[in-house]
PDB file of N, CA and C in Angstrom:
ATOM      1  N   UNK A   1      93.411  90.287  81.955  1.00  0.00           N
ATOM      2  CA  UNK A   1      94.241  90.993  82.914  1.00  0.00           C
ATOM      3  C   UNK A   1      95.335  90.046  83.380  1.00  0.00           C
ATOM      4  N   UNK A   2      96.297  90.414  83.152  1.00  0.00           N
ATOM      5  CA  UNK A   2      97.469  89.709  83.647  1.00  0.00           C
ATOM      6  C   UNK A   2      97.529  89.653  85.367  1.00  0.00           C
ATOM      7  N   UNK A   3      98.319  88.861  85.903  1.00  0.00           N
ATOM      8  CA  UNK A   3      98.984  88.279  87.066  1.00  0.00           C
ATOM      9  C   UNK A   3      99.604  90.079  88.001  1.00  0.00           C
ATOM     10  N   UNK A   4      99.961  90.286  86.785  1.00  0.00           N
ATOM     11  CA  UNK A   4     100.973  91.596  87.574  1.00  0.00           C
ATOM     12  C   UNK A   4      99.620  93.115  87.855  1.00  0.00           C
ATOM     13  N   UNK A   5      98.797  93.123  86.731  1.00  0.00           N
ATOM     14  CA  UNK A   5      97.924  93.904  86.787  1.00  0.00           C
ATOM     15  C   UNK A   5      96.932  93.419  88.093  1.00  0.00           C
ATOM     16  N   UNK A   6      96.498  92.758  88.794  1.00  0.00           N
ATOM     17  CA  UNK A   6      95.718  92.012  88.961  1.00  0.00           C
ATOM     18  C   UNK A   6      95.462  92.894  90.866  1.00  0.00           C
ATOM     19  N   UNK A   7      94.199  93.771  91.082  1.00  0.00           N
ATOM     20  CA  UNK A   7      94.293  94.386  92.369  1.00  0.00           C
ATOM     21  C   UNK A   7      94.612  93.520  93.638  1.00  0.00           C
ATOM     22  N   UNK A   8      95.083  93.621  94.299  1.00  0.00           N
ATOM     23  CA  UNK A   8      95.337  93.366  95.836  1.00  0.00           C
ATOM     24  C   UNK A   8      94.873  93.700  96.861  1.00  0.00           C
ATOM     25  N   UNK A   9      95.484  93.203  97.925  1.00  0.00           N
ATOM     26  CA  UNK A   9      95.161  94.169  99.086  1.00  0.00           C
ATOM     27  C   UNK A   9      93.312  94.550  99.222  1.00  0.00           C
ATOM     28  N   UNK A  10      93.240  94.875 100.381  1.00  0.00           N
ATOM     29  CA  UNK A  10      91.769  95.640 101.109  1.00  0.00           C
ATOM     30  C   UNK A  10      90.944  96.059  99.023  1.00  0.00           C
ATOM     31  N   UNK A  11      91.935  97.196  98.196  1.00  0.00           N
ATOM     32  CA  UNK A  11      91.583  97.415  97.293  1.00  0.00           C
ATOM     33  C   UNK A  11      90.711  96.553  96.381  1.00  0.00           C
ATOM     34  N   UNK A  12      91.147  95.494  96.559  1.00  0.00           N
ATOM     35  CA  UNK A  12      90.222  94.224  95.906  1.00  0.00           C
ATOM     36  C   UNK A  12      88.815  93.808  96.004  1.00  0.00           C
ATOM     37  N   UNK A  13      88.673  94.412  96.954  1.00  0.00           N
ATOM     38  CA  UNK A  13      87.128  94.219  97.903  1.00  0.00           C
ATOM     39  C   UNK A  13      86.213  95.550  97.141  1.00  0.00           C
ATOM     40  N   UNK A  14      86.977  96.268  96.111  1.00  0.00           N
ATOM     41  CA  UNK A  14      85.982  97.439  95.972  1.00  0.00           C
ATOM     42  C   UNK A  14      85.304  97.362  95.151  1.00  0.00           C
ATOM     43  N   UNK A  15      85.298  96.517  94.008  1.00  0.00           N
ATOM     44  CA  UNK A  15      84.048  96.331  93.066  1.00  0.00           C
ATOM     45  C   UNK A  15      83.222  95.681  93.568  1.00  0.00           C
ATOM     46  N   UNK A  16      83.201  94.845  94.529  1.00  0.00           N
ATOM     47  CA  UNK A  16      81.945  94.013  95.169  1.00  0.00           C
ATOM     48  C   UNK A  16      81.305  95.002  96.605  1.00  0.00           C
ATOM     49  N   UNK A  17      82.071  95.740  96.631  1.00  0.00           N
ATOM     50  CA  UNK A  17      81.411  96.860  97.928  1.00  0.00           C
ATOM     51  C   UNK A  17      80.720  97.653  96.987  1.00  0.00           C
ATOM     52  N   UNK A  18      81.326  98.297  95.999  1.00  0.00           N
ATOM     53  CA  UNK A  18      80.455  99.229  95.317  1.00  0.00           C
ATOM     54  C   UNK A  18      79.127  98.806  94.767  1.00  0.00           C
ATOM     55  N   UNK A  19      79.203  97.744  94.016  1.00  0.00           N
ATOM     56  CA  UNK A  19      77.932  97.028  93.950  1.00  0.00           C
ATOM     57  C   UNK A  19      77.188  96.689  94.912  1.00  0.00           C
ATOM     58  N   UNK A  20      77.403  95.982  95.691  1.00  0.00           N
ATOM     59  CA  UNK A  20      76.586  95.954  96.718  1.00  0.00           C
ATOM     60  C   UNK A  20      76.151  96.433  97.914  1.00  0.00           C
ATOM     61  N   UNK A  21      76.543  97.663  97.945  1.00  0.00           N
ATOM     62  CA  UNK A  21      76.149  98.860  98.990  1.00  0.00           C
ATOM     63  C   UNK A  21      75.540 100.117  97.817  1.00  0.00           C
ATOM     64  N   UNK A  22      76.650  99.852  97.003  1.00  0.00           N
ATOM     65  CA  UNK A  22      75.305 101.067  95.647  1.00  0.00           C
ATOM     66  C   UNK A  22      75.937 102.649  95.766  1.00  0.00           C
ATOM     67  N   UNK A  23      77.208 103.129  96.681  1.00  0.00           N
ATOM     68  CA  UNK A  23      78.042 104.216  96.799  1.00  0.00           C
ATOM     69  C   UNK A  23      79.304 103.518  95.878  1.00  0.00           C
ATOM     70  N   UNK A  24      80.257 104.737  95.999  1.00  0.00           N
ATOM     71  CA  UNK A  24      81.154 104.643  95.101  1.00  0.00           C
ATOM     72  C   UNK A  24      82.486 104.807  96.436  1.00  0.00           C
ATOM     73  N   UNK A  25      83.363 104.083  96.349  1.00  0.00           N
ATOM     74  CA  UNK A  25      84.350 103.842  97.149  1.00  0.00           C
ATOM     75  C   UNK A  25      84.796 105.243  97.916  1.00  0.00           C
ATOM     76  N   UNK A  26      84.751 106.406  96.996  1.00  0.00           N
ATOM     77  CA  UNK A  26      84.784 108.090  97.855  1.00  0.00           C
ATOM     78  C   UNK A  26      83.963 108.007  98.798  1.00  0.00           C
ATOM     79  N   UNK A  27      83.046 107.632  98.721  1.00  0.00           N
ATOM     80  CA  UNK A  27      82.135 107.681  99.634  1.00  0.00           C
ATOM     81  C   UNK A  27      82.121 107.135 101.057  1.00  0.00           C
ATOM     82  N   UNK A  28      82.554 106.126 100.755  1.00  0.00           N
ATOM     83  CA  UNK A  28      82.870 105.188 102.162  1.00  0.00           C
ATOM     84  C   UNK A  28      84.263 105.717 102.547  1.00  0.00           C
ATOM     85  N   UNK A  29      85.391 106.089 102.090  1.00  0.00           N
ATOM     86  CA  UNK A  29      86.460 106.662 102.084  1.00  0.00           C
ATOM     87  C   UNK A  29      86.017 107.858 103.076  1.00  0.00           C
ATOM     88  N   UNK A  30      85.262 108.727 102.710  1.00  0.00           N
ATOM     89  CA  UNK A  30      85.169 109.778 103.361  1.00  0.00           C
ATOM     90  C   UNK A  30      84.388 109.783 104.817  1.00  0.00           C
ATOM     91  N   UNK A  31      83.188 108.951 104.680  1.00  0.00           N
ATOM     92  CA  UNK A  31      82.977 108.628 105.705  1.00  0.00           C
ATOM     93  C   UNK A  31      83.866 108.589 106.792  1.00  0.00           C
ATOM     94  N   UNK A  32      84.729 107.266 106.899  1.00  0.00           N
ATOM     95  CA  UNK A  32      86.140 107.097 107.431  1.00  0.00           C
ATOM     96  C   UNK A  32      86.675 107.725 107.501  1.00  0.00           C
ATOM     97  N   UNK A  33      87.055 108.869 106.824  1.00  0.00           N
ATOM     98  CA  UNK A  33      87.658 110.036 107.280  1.00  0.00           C
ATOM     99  C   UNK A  33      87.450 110.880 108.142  1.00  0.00           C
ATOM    100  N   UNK A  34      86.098 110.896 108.840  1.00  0.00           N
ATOM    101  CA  UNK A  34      85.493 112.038 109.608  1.00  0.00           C
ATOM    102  C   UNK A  34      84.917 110.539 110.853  1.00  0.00           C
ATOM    103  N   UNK A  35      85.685 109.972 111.295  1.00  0.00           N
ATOM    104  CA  UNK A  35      85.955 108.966 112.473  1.00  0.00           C
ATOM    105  C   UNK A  35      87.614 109.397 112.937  1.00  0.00           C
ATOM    106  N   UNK A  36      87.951 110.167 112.820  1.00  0.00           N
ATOM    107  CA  UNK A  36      89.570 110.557 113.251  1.00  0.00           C
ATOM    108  C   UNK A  36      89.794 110.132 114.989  1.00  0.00           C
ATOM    109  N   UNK A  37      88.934 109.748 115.690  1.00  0.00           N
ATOM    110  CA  UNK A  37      89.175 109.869 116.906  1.00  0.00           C
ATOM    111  C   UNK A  37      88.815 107.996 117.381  1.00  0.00           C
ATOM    112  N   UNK A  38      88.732 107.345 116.527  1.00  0.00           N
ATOM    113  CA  UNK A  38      88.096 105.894 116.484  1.00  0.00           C
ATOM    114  C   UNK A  38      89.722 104.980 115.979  1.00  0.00           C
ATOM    115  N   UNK A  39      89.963 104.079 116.934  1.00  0.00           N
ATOM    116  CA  UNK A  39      90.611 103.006 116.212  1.00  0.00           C
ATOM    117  C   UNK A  39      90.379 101.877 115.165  1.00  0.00           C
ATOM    118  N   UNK A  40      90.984 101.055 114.786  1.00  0.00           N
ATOM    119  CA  UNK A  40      90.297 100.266 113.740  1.00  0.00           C
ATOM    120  C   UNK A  40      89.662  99.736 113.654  1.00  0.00           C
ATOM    121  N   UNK A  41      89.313  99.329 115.081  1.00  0.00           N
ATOM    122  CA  UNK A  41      88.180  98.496 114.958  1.00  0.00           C
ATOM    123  C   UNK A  41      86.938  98.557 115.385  1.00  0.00           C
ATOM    124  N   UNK A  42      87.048  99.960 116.074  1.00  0.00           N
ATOM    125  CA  UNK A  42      86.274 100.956 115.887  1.00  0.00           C
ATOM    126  C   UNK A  42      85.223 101.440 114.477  1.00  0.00           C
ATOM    127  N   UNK A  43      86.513 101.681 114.063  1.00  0.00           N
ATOM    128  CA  UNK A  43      85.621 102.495 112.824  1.00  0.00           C
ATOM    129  C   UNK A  43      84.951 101.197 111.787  1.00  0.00           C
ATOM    130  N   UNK A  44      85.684  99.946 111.940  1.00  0.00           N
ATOM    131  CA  UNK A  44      84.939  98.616 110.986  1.00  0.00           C
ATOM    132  C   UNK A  44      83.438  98.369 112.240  1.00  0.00           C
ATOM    133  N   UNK A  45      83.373  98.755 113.356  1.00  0.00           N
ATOM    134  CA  UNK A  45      82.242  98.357 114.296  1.00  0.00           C
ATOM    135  C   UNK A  45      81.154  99.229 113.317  1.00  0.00           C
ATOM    136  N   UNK A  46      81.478 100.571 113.730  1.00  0.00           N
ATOM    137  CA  UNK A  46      80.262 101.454 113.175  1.00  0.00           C
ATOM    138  C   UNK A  46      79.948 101.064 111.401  1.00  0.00           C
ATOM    139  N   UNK A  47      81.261 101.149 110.427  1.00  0.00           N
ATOM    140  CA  UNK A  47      80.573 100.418 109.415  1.00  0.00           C
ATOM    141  C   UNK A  47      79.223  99.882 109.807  1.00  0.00           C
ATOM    142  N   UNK A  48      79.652  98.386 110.302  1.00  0.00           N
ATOM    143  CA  UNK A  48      78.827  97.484 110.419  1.00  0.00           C
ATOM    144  C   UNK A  48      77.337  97.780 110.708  1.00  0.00           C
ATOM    145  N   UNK A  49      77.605  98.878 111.997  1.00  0.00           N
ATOM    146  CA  UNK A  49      76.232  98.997 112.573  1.00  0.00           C
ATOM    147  C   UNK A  49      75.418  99.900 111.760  1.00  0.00           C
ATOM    148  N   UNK A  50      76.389 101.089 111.581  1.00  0.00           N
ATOM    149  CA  UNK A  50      75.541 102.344 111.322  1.00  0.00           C
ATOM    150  C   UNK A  50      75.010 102.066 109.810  1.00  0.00           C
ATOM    151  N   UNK A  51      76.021 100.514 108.832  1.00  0.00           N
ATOM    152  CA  UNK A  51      75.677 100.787 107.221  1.00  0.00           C
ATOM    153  C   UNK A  51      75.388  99.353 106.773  1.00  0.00           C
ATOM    154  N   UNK A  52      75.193  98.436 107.781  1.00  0.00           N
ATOM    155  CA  UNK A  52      74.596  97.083 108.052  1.00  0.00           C
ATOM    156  C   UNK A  52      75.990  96.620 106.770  1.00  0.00           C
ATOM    157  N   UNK A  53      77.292  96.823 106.535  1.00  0.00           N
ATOM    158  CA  UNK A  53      77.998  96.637 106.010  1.00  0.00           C
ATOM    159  C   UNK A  53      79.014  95.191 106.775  1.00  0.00           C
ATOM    160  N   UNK A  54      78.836  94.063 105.341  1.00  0.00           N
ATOM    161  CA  UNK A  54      79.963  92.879 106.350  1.00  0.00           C
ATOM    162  C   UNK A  54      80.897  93.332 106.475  1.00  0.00           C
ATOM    163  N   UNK A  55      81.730  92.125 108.064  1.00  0.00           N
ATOM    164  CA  UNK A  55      83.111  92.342 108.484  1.00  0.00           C
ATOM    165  C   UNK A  55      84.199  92.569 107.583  1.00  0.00           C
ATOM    166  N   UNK A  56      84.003  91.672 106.349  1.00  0.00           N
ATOM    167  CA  UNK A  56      85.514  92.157 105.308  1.00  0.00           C
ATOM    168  C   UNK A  56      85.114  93.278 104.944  1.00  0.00           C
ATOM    169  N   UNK A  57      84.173  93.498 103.931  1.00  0.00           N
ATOM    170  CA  UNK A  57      84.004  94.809 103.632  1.00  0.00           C
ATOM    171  C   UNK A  57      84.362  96.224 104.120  1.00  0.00           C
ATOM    172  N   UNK A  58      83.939  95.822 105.138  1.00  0.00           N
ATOM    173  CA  UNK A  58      84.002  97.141 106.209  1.00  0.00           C
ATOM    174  C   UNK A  58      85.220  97.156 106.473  1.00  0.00           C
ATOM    175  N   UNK A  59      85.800  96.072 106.948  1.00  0.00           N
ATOM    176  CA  UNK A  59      88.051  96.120 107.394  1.00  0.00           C
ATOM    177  C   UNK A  59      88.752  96.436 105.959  1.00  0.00           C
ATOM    178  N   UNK A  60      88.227  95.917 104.521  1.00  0.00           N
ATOM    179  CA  UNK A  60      88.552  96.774 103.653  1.00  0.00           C
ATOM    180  C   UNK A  60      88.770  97.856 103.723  1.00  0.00           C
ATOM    181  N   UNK A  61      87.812  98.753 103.590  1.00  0.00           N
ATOM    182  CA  UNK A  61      87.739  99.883 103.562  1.00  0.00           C
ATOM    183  C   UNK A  61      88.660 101.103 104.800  1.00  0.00           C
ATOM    184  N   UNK A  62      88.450 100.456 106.081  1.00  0.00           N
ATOM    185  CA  UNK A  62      89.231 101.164 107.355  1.00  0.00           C
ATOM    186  C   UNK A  62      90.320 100.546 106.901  1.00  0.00           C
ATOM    187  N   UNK A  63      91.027  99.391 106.664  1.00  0.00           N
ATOM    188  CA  UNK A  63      92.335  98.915 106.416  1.00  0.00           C
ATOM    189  C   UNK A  63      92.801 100.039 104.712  1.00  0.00           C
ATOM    190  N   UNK A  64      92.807  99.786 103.795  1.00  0.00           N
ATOM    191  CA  UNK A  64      92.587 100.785 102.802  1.00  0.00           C
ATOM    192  C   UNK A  64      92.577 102.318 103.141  1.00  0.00           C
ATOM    193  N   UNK A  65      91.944 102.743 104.415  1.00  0.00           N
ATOM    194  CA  UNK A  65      91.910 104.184 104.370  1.00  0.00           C
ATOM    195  C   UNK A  65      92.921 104.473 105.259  1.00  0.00           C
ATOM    196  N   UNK A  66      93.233 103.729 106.485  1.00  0.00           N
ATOM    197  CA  UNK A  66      94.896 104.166 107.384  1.00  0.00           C
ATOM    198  C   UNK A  66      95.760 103.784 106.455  1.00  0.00           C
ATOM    199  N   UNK A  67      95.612 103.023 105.603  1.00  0.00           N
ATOM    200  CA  UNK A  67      97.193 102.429 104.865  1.00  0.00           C
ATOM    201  C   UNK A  67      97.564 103.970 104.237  1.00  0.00           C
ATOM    202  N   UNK A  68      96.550 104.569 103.649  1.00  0.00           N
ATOM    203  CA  UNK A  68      97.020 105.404 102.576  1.00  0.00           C
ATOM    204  C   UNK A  68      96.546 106.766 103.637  1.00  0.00           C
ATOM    205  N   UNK A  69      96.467 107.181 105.035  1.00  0.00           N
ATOM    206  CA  UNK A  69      96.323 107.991 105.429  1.00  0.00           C
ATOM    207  C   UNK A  69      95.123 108.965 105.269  1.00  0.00           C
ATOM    208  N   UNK A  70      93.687 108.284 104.958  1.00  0.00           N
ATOM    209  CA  UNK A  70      92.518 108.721 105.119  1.00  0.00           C
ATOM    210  C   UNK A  70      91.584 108.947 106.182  1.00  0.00           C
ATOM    211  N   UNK A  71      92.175 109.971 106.908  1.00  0.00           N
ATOM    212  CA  UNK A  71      91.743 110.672 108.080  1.00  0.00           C
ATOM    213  C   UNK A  71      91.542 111.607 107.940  1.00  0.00           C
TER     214      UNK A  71
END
């Protein structure tokens, strides 16, 4: 994989979330979606609590889902 191909961003964090939580990135996506009334750091708290999910992981995913408007 080249330099230019190469993921970024929150996105980067998703093959090691998927593996190691065992859902598929929709999944956590959607979750996050149905927190519409939670700020960001909010919705990375409950990650944490409600899916014993770490701090990057979890700001992945809420960072990743406002960027692209997953509410």
């Amino acid at each position: 994989m080249s330099s230019e191909e190469k993921v970024k961003g929150p996105a980067s964090y998703f093959p090691s979330i998927e593996k190691k939580y065992g859902q598929p990135i929709a999944h956590w996506l959607l979750l996050v979606g149905n927190l519409k009334d939670m700020k960001h750091m909010e919705m990375v708290n409950w990650l944490k609590t409600e899916h014993k999910m770490g701090h990057g992981h979890a700001n992945a995913i809420v960072a990743y889902a406002l960027a692209n408007q997953i509410k």
